[in-house]
PDB file of N, CA and C in Angstrom:
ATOM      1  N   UNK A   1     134.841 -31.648 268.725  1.00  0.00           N
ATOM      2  CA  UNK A   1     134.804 -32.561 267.608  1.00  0.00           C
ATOM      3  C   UNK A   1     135.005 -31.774 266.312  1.00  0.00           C
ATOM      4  N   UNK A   2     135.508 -32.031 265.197  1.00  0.00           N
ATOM      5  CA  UNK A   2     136.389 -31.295 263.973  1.00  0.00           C
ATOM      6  C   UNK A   2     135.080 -32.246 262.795  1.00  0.00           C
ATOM      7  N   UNK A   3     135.205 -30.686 262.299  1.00  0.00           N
ATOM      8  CA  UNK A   3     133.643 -30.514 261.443  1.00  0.00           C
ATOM      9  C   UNK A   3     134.081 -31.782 260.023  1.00  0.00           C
ATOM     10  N   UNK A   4     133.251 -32.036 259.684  1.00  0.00           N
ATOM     11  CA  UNK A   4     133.458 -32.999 257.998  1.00  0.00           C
ATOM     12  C   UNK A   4     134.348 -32.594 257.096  1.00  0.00           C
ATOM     13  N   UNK A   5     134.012 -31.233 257.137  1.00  0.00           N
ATOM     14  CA  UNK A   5     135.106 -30.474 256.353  1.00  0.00           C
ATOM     15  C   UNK A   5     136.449 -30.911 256.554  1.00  0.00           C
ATOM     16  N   UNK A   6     136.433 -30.078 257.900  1.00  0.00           N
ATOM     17  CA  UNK A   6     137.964 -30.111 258.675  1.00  0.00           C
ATOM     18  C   UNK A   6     138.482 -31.752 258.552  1.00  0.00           C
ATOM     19  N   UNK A   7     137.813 -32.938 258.722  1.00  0.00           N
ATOM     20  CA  UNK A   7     138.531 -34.429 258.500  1.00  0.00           C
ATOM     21  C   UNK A   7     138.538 -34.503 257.252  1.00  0.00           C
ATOM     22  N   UNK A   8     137.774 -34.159 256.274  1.00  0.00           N
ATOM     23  CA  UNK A   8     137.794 -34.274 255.170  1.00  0.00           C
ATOM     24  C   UNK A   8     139.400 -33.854 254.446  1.00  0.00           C
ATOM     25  N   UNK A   9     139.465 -32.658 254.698  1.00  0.00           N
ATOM     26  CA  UNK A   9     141.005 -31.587 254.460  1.00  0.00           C
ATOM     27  C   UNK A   9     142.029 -32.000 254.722  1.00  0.00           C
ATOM     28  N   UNK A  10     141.932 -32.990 256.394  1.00  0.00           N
ATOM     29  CA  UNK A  10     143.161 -33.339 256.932  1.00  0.00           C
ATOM     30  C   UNK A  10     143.711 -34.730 255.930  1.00  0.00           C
ATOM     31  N   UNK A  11     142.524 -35.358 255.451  1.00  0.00           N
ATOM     32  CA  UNK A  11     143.174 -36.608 254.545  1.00  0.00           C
ATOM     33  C   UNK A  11     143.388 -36.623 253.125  1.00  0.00           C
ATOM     34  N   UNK A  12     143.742 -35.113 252.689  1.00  0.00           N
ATOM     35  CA  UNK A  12     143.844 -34.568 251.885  1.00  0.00           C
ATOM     36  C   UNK A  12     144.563 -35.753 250.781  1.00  0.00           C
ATOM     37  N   UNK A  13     145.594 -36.405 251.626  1.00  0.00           N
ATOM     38  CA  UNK A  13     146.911 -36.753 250.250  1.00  0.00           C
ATOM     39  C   UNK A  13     146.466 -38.199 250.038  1.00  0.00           C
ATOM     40  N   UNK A  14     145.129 -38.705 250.363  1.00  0.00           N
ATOM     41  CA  UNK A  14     144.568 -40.356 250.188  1.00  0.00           C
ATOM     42  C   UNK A  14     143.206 -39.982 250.010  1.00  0.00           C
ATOM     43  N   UNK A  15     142.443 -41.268 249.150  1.00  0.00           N
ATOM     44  CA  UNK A  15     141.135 -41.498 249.001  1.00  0.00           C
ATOM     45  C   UNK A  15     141.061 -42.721 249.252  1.00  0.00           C
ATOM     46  N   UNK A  16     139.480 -43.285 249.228  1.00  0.00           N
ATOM     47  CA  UNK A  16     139.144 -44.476 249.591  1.00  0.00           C
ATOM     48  C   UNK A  16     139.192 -45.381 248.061  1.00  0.00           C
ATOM     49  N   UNK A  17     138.839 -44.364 247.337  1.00  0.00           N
ATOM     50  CA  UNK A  17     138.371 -45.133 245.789  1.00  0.00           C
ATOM     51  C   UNK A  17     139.552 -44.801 244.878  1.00  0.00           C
ATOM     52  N   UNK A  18     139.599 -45.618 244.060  1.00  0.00           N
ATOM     53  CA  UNK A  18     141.282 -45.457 242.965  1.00  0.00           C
ATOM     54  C   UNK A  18     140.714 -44.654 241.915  1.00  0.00           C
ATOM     55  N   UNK A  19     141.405 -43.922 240.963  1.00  0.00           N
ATOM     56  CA  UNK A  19     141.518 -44.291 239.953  1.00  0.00           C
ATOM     57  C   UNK A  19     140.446 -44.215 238.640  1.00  0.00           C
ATOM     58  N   UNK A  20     140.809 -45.836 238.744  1.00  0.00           N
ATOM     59  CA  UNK A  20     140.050 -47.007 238.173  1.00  0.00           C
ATOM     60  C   UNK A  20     138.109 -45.975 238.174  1.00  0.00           C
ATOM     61  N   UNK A  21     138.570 -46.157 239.764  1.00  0.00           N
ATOM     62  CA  UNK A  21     137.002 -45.546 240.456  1.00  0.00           C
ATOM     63  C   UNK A  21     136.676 -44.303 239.691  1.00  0.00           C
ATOM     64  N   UNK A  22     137.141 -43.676 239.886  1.00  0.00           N
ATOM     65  CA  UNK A  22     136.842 -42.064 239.547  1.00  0.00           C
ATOM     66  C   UNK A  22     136.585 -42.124 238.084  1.00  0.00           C
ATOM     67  N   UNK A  23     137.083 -43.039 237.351  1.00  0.00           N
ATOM     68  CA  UNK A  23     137.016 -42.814 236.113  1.00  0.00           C
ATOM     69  C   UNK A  23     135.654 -43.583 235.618  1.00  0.00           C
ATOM     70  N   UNK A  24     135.312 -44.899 236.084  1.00  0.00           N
ATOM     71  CA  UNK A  24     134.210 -45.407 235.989  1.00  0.00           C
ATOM     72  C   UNK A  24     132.658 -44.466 236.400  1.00  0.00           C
ATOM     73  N   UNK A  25     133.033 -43.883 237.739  1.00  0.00           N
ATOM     74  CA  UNK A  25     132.083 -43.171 237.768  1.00  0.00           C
ATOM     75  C   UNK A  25     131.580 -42.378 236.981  1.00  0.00           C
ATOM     76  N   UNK A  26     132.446 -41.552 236.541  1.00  0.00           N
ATOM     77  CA  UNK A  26     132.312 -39.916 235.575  1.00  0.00           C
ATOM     78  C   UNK A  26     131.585 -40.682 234.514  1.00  0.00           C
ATOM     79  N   UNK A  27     131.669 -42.325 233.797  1.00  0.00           N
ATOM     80  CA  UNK A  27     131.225 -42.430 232.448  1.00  0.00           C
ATOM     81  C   UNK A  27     129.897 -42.902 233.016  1.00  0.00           C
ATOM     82  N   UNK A  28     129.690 -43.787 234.141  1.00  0.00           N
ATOM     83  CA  UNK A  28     128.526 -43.950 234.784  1.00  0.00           C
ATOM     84  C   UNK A  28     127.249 -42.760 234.607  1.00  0.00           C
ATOM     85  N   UNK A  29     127.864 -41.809 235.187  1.00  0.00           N
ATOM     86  CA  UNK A  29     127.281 -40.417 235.008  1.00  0.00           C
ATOM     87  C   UNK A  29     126.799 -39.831 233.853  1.00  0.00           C
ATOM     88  N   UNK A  30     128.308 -39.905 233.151  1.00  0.00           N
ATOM     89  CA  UNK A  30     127.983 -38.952 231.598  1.00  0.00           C
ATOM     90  C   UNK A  30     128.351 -40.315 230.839  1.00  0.00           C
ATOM     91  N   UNK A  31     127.910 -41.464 229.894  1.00  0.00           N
ATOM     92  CA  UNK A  31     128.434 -41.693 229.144  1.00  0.00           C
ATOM     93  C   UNK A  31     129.367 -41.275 228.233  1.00  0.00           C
ATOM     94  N   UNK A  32     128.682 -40.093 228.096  1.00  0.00           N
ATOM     95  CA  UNK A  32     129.511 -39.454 226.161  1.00  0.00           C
ATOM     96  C   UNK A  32     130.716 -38.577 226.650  1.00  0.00           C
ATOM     97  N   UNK A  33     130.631 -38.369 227.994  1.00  0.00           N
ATOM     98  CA  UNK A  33     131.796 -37.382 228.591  1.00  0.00           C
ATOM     99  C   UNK A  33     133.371 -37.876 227.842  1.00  0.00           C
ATOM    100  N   UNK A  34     133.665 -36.457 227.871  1.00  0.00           N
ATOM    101  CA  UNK A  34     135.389 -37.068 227.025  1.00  0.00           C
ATOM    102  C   UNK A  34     136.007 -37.290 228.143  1.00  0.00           C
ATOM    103  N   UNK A  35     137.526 -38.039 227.641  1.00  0.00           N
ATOM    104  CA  UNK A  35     138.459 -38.085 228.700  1.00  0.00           C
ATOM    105  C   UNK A  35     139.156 -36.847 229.337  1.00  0.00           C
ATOM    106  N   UNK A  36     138.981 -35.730 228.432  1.00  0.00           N
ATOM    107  CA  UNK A  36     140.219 -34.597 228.279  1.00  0.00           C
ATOM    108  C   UNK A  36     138.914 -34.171 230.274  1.00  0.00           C
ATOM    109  N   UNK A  37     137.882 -34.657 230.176  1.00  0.00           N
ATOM    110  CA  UNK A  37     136.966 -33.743 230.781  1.00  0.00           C
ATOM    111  C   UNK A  37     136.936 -34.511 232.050  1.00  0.00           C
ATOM    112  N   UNK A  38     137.311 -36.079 231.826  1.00  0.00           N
ATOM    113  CA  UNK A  38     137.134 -36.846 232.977  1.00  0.00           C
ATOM    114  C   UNK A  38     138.427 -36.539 233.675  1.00  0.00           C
ATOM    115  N   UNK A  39     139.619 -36.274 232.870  1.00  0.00           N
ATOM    116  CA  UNK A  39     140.816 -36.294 233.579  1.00  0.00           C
ATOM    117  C   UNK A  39     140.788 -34.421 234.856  1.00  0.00           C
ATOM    118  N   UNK A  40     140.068 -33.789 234.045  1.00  0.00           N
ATOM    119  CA  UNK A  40     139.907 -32.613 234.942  1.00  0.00           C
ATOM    120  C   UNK A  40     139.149 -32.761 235.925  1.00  0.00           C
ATOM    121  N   UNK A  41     138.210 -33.448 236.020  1.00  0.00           N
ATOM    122  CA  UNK A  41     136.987 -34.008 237.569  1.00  0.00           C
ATOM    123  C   UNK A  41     138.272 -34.727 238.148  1.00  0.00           C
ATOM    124  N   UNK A  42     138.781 -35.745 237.850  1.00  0.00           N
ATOM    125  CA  UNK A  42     139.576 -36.722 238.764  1.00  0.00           C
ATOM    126  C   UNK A  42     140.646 -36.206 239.129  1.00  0.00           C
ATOM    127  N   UNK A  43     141.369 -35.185 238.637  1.00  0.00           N
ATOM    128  CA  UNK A  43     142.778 -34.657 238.703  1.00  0.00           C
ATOM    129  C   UNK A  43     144.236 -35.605 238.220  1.00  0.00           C
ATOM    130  N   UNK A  44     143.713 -36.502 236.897  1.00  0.00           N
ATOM    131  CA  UNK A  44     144.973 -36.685 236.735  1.00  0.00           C
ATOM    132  C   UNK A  44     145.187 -36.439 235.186  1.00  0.00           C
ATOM    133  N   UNK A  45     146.130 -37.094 234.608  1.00  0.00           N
ATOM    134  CA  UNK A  45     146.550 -36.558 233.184  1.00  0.00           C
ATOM    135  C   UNK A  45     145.624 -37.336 232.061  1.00  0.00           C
ATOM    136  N   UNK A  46     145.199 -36.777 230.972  1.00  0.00           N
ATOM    137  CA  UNK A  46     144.216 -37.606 229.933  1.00  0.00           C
ATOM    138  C   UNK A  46     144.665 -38.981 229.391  1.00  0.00           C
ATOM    139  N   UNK A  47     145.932 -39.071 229.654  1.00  0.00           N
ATOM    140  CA  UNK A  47     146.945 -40.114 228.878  1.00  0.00           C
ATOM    141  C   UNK A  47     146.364 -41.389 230.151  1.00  0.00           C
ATOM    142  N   UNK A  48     146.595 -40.738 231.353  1.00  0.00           N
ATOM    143  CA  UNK A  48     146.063 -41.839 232.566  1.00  0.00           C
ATOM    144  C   UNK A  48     144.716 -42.395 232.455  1.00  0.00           C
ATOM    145  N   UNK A  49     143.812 -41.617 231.684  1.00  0.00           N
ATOM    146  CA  UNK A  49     142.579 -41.596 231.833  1.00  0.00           C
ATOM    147  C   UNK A  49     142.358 -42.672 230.550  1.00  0.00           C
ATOM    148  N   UNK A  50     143.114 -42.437 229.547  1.00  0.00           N
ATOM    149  CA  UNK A  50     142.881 -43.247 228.423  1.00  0.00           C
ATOM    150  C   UNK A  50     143.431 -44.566 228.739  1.00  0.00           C
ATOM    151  N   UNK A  51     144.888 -44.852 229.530  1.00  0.00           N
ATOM    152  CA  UNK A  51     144.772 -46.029 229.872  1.00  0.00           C
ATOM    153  C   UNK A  51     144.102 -46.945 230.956  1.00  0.00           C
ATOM    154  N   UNK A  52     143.488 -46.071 232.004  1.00  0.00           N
ATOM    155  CA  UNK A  52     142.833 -46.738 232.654  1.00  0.00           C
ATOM    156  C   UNK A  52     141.260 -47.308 231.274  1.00  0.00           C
ATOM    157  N   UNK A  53     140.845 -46.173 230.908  1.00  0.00           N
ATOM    158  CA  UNK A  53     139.540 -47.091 229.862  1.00  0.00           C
ATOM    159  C   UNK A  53     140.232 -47.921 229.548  1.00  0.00           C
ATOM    160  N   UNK A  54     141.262 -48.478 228.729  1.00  0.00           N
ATOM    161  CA  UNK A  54     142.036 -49.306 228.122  1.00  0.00           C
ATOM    162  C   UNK A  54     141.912 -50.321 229.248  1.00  0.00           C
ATOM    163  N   UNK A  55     142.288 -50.541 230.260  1.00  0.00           N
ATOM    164  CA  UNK A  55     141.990 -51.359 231.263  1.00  0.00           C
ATOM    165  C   UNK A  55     140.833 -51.676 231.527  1.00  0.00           C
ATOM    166  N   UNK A  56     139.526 -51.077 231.069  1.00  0.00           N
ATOM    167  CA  UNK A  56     138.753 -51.556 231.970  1.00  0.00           C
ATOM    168  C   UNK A  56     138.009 -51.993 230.345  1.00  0.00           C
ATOM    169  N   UNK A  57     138.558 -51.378 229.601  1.00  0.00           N
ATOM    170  CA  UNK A  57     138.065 -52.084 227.879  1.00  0.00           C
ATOM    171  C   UNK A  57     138.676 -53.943 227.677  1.00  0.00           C
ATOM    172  N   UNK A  58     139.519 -53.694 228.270  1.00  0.00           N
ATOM    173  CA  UNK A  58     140.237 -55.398 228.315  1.00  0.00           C
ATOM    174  C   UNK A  58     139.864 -56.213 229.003  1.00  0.00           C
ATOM    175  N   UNK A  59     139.323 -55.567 229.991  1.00  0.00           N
ATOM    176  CA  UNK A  59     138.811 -57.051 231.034  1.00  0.00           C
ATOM    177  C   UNK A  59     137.243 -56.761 231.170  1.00  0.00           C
ATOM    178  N   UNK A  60     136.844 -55.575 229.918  1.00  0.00           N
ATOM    179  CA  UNK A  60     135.244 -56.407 229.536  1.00  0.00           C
ATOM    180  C   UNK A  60     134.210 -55.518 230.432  1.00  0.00           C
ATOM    181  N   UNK A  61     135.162 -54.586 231.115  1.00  0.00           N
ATOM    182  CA  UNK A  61     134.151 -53.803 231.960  1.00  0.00           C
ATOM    183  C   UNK A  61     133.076 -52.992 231.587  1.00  0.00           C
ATOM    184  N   UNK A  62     133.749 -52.153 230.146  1.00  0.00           N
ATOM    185  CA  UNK A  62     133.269 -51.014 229.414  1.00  0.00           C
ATOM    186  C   UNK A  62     133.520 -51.408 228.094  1.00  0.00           C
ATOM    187  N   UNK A  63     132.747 -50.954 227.179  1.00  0.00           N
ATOM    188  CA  UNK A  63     132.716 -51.449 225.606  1.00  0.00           C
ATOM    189  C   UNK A  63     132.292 -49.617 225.258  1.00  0.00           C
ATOM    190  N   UNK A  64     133.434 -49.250 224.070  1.00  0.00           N
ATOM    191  CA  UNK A  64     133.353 -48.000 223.502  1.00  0.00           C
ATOM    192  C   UNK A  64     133.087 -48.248 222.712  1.00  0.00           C
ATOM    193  N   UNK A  65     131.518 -47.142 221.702  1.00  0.00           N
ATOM    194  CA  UNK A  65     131.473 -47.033 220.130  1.00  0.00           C
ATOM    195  C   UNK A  65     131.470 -45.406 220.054  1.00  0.00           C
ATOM    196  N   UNK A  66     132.129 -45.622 218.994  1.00  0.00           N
ATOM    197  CA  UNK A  66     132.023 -44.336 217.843  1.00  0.00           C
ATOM    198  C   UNK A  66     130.565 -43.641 217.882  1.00  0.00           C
ATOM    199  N   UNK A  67     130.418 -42.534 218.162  1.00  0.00           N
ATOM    200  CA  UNK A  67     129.015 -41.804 217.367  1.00  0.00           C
ATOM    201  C   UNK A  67     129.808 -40.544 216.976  1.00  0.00           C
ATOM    202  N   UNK A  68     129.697 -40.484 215.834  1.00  0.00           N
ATOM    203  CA  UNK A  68     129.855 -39.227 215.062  1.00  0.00           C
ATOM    204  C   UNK A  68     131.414 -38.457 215.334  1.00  0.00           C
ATOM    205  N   UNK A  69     131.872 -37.636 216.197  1.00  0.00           N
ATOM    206  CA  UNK A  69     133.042 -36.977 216.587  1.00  0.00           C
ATOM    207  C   UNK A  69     133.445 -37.577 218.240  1.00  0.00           C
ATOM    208  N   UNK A  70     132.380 -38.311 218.487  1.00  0.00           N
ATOM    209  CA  UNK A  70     132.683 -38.674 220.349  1.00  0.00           C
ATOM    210  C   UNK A  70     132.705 -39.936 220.315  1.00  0.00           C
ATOM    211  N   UNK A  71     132.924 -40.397 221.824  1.00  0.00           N
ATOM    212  CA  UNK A  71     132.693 -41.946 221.878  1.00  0.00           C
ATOM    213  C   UNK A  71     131.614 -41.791 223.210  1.00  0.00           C
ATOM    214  N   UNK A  72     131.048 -42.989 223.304  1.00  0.00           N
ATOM    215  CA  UNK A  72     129.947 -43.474 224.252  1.00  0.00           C
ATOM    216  C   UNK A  72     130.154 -44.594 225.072  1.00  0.00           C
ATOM    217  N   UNK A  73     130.466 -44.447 225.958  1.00  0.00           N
ATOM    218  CA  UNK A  73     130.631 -46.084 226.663  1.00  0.00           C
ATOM    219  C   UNK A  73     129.352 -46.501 227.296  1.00  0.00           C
ATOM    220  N   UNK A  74     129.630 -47.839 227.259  1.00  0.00           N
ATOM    221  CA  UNK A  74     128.638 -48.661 228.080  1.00  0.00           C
ATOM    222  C   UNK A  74     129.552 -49.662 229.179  1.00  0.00           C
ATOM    223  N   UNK A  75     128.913 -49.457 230.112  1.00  0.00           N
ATOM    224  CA  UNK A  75     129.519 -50.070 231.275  1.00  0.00           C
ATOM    225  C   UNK A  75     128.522 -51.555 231.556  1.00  0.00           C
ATOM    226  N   UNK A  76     129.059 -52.487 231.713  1.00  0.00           N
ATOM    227  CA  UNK A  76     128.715 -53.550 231.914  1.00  0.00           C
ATOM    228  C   UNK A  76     128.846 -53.513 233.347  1.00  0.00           C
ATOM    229  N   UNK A  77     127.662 -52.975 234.141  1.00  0.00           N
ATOM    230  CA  UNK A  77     127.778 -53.090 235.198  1.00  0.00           C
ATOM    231  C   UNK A  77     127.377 -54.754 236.241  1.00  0.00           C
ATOM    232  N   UNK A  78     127.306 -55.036 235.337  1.00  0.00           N
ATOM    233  CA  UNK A  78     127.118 -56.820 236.206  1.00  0.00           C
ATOM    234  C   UNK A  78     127.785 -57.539 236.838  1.00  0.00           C
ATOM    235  N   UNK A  79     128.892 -57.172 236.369  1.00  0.00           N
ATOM    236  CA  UNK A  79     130.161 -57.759 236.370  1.00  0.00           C
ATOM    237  C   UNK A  79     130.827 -58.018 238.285  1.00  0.00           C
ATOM    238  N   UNK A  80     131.529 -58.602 237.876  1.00  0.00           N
ATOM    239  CA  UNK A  80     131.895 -58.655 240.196  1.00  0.00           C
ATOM    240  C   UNK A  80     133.385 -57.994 239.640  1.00  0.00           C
ATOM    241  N   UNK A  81     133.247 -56.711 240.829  1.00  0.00           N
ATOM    242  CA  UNK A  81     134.383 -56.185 241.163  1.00  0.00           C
ATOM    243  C   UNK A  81     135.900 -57.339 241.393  1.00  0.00           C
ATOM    244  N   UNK A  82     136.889 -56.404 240.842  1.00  0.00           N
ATOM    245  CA  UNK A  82     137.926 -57.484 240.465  1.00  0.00           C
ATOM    246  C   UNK A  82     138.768 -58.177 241.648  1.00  0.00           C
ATOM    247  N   UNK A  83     138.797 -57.370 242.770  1.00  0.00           N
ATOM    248  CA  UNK A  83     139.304 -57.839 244.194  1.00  0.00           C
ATOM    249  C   UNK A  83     138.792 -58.666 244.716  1.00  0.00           C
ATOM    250  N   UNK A  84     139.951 -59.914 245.427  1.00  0.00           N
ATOM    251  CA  UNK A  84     138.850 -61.015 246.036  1.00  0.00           C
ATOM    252  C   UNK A  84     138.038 -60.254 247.457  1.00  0.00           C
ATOM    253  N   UNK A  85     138.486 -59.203 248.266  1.00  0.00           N
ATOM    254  CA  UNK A  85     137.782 -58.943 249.049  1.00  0.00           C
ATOM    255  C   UNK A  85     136.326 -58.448 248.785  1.00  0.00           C
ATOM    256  N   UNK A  86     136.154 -57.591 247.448  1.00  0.00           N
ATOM    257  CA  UNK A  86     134.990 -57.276 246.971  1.00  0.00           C
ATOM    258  C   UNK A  86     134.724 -57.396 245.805  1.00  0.00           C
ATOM    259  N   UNK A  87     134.867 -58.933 245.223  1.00  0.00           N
ATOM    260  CA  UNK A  87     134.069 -60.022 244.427  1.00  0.00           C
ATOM    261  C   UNK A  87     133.105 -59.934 244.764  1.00  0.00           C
ATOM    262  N   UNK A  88     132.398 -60.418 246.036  1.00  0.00           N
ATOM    263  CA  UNK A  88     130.986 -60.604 246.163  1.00  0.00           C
ATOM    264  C   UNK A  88     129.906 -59.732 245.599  1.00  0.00           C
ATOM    265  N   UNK A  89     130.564 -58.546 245.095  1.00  0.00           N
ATOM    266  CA  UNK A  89     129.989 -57.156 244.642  1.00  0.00           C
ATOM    267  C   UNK A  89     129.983 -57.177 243.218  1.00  0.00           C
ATOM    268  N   UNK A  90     129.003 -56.113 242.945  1.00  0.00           N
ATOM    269  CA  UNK A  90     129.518 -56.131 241.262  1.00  0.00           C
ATOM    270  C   UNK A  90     129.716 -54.429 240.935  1.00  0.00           C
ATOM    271  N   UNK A  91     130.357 -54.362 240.080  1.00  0.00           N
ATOM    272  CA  UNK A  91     130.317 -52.592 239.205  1.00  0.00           C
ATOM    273  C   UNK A  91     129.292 -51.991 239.508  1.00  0.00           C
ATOM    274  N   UNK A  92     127.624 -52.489 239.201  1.00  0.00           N
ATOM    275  CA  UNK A  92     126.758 -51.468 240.065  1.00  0.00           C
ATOM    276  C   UNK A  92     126.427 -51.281 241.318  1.00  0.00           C
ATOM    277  N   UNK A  93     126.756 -52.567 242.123  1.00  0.00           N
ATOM    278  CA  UNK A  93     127.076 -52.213 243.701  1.00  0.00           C
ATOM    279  C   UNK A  93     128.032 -50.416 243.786  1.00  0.00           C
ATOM    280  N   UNK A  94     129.089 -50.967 243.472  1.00  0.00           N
ATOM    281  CA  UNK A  94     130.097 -49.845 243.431  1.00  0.00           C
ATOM    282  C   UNK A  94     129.565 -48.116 242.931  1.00  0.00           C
ATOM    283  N   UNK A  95     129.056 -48.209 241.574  1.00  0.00           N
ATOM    284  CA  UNK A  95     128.404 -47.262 241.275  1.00  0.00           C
ATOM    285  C   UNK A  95     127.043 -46.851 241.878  1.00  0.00           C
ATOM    286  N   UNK A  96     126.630 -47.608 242.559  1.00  0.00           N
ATOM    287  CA  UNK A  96     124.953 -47.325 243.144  1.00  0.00           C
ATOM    288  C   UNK A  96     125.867 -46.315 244.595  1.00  0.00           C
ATOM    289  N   UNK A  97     126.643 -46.961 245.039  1.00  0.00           N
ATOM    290  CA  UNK A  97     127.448 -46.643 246.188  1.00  0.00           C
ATOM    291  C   UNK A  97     127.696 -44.582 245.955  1.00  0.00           C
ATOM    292  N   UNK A  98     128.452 -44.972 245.034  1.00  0.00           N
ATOM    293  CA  UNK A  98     128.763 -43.580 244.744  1.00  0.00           C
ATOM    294  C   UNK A  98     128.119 -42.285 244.033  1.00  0.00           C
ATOM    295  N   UNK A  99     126.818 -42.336 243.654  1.00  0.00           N
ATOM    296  CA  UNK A  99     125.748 -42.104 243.172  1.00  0.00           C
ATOM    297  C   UNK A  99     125.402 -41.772 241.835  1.00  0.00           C
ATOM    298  N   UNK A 100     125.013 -40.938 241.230  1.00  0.00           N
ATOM    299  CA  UNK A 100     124.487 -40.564 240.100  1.00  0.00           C
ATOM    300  C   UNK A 100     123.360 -40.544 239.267  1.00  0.00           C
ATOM    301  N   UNK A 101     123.165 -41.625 238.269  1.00  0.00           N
ATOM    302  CA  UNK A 101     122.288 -42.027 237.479  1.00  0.00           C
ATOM    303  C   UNK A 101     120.946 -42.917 239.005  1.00  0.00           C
TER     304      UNK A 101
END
């Protein structure tokens, strides 16, 4: 039988969670975290990272304010995940899932 690792490695070029995901989490975690910092945890470009917030700022997920030189999000985690398969769920389902705070 092939250790966690080893399956882990082999599905190297797919994940289960998008995106979307990775990026919600990191602010879950760190609110005040920048993008330049989220895009280096997730591995993609800051420009991706700014439009996914932008996405998730439009449909009400996350609300950004200003403090001083940074921004702070708040995640409205109440909310039901946007897929009809996992509607029944909400943003902190999802984030409780993946851990952190």
């Amino acid at each position: 039988m092939a250790s966690t690792q080893t399956a882990v490695s082999a599905g190297a070029g797919w994940t289960f969670l998008t995106n979307h995901s990775h990026v919600i989490i990191c602010l879950w975690q760190d609110p005040t975290m920048r993008l330049r910092d989220i895009a280096l945890r997730v591995g993609i470009t800051e420009r991706a990272v700014q439009r996914i917030v932008a996405d998730m700022e439009e449909a009400g997920v996350l609300t950004r304010a200003r403090e001083g030189r940074r921004n702070t999000y708040e995640i409205h985690a109440e909310l039901p995940l946007r897929h009809e398969l996992e509607s029944h769920r909400s943003v902190k389902d999802l984030l409780e899932l993946a851990g952190g705070k």
